[in-house]
C-alpha atoms as a PDB file:
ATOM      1  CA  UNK A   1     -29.199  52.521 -22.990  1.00  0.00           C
ATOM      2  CA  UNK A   2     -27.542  50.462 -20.052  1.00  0.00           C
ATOM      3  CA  UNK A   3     -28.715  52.833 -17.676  1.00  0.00           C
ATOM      4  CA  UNK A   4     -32.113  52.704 -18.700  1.00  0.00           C
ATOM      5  CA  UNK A   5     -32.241  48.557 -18.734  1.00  0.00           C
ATOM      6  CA  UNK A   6     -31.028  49.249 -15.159  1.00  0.00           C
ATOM      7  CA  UNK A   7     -33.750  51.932 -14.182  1.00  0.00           C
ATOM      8  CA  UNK A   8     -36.506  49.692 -15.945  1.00  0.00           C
ATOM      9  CA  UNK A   9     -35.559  46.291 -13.831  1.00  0.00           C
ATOM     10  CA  UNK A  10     -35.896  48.642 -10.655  1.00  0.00           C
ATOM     11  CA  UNK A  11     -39.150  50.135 -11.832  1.00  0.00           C
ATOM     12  CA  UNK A  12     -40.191  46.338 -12.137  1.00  0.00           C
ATOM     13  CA  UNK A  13     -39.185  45.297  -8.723  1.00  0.00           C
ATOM     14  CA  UNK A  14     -36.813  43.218 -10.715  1.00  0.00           C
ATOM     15  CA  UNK A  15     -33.715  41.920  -8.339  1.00  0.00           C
ATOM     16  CA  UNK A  16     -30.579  42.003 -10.349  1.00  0.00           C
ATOM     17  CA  UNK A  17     -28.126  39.115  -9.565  1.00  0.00           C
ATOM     18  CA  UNK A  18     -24.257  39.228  -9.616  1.00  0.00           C
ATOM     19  CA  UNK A  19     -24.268  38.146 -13.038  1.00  0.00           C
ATOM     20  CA  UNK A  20     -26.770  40.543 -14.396  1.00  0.00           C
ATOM     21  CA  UNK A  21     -24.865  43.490 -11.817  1.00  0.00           C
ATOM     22  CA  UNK A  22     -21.336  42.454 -14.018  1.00  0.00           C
ATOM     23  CA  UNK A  23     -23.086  42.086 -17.137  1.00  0.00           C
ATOM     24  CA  UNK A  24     -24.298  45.852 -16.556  1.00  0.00           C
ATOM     25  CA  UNK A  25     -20.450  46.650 -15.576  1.00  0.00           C
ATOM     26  CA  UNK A  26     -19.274  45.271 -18.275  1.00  0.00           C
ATOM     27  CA  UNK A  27     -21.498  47.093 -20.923  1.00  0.00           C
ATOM     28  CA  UNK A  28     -19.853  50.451 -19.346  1.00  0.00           C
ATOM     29  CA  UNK A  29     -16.836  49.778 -19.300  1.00  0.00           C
ATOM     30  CA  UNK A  30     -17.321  48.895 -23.134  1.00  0.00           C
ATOM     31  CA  UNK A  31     -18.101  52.618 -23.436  1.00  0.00           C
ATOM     32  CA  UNK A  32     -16.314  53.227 -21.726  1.00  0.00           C
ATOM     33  CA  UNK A  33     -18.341  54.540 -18.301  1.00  0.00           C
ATOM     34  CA  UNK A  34     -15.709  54.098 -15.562  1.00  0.00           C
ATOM     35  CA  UNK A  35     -18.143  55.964 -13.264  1.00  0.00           C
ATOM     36  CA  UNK A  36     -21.208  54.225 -13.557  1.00  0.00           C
ATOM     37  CA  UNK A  37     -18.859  50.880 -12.852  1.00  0.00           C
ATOM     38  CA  UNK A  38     -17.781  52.692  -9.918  1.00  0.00           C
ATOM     39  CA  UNK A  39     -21.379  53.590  -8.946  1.00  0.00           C
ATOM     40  CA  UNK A  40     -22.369  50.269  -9.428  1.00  0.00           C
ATOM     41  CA  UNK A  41     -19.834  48.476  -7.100  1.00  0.00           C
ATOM     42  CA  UNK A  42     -20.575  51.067  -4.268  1.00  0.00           C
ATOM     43  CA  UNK A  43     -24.443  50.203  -4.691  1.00  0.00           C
ATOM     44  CA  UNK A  44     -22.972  46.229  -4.285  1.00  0.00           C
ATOM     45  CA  UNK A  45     -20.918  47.127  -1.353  1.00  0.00           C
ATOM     46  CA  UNK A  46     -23.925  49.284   0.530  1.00  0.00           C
ATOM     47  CA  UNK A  47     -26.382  46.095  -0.332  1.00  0.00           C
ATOM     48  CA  UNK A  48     -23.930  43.389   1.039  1.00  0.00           C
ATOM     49  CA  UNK A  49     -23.154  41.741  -1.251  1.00  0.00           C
ATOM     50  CA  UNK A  50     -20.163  39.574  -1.435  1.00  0.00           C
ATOM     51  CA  UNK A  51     -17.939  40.927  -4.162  1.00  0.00           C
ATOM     52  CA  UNK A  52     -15.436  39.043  -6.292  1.00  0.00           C
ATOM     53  CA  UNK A  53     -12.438  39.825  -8.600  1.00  0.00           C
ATOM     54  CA  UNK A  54     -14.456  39.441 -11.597  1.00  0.00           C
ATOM     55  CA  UNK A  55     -16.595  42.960 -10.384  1.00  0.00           C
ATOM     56  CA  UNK A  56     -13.317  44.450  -9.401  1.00  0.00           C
ATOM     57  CA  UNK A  57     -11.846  43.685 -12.623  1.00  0.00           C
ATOM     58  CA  UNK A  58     -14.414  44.895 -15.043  1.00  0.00           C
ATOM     59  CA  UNK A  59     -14.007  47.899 -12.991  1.00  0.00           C
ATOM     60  CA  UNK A  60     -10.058  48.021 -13.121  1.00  0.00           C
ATOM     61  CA  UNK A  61     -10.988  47.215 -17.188  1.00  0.00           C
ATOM     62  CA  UNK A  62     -13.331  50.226 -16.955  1.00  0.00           C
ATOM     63  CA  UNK A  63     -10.477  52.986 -15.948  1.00  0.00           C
ATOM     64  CA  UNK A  64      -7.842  51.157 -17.785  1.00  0.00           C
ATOM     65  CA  UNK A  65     -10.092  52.136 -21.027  1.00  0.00           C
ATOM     66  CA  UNK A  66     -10.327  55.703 -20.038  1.00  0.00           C
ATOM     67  CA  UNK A  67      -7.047  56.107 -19.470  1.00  0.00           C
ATOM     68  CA  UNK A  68      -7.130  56.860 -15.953  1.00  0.00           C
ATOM     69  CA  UNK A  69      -4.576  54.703 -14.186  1.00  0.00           C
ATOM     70  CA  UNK A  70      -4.500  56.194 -11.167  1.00  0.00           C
ATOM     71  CA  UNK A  71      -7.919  55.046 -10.319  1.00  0.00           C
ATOM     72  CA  UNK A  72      -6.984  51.454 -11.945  1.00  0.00           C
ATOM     73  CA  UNK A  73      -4.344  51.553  -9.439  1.00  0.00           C
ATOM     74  CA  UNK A  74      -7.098  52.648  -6.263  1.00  0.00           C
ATOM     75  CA  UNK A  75      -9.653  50.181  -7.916  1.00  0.00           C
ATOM     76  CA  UNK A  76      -6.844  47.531  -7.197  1.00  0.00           C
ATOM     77  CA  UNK A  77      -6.327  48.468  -3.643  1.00  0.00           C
ATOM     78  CA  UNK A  78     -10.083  48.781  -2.853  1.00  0.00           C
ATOM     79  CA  UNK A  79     -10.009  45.399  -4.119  1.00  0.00           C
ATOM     80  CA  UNK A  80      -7.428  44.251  -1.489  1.00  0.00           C
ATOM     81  CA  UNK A  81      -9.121  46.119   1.319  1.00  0.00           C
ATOM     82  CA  UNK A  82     -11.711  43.721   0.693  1.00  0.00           C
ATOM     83  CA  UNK A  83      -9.306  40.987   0.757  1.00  0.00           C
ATOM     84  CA  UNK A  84     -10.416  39.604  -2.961  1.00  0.00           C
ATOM     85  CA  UNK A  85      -7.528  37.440  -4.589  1.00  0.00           C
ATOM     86  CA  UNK A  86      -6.819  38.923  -7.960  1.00  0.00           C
ATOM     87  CA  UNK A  87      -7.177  36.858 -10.859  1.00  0.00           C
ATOM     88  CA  UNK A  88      -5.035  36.356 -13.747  1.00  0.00           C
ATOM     89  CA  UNK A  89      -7.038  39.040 -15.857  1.00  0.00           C
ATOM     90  CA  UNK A  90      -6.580  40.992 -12.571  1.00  0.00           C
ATOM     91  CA  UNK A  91      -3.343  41.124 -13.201  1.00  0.00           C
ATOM     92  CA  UNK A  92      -3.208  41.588 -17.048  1.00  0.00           C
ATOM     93  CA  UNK A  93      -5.351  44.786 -16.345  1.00  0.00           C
ATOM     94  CA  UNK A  94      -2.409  46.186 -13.682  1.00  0.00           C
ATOM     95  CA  UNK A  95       1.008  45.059 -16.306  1.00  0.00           C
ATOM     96  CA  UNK A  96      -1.388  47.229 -19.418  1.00  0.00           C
ATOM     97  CA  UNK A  97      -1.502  49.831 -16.957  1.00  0.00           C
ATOM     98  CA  UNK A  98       1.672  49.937 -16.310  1.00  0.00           C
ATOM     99  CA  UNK A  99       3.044  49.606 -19.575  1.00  0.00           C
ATOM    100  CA  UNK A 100       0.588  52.162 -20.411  1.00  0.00           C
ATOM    101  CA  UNK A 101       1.927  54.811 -18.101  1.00  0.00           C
ATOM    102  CA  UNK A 102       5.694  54.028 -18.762  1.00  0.00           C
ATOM    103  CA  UNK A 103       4.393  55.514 -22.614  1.00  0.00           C
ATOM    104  CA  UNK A 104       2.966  58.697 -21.450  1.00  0.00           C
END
């Protein structure tokens, strides 16, 4: 379903703005879809946009839902290659993961 509200605003020549990009993100990584989040943000980087923590996050979110920490963990670093401050939730996201870990 997100995917196809996606392909329909490109069939429309519709641009999609930040908020409707993380809005899209964040209905995947409800799923979750780690990999379509991760799609997503490489589409962002390629078209220049200027990223934020909030995209980063809902990625970090994203794996951290899956159960995948190691790519929480590269999210995170991407994230600082890009020289983005982390948030708060930024944070939150990293001390769940791992907390997470320490269980397995």
């Amino acid at each position: 379903m997100v995917s196809q509200v996606y392909s329909d605003m490109v069939a429309r020549h519709i641009q999609p703005s930040l908020v409707t990009y993380s809005t899209l993100m964040l209905a995947h990584a409800f799923v979750p879809d780690p990999e379509s989040c991760m799609r997503i943000l490489e589409e962002l980087k390629r078209g220049g946009v200027e990223l934020n923590a909030v995209i980063y996050t809902i990625v970090m979110r994203a794996w951290a839902k899956a159960g995948k920490w190691d790519n929480v963990k590269s999210t995170y670093e991407l994230m600082k290659q890009d020289n983005i401050q982390p948030t708060k939730l930024t944070m939150e996201v990293l001390r769940y993961g791992g907390s997470e870990s320490v269980k397995e």
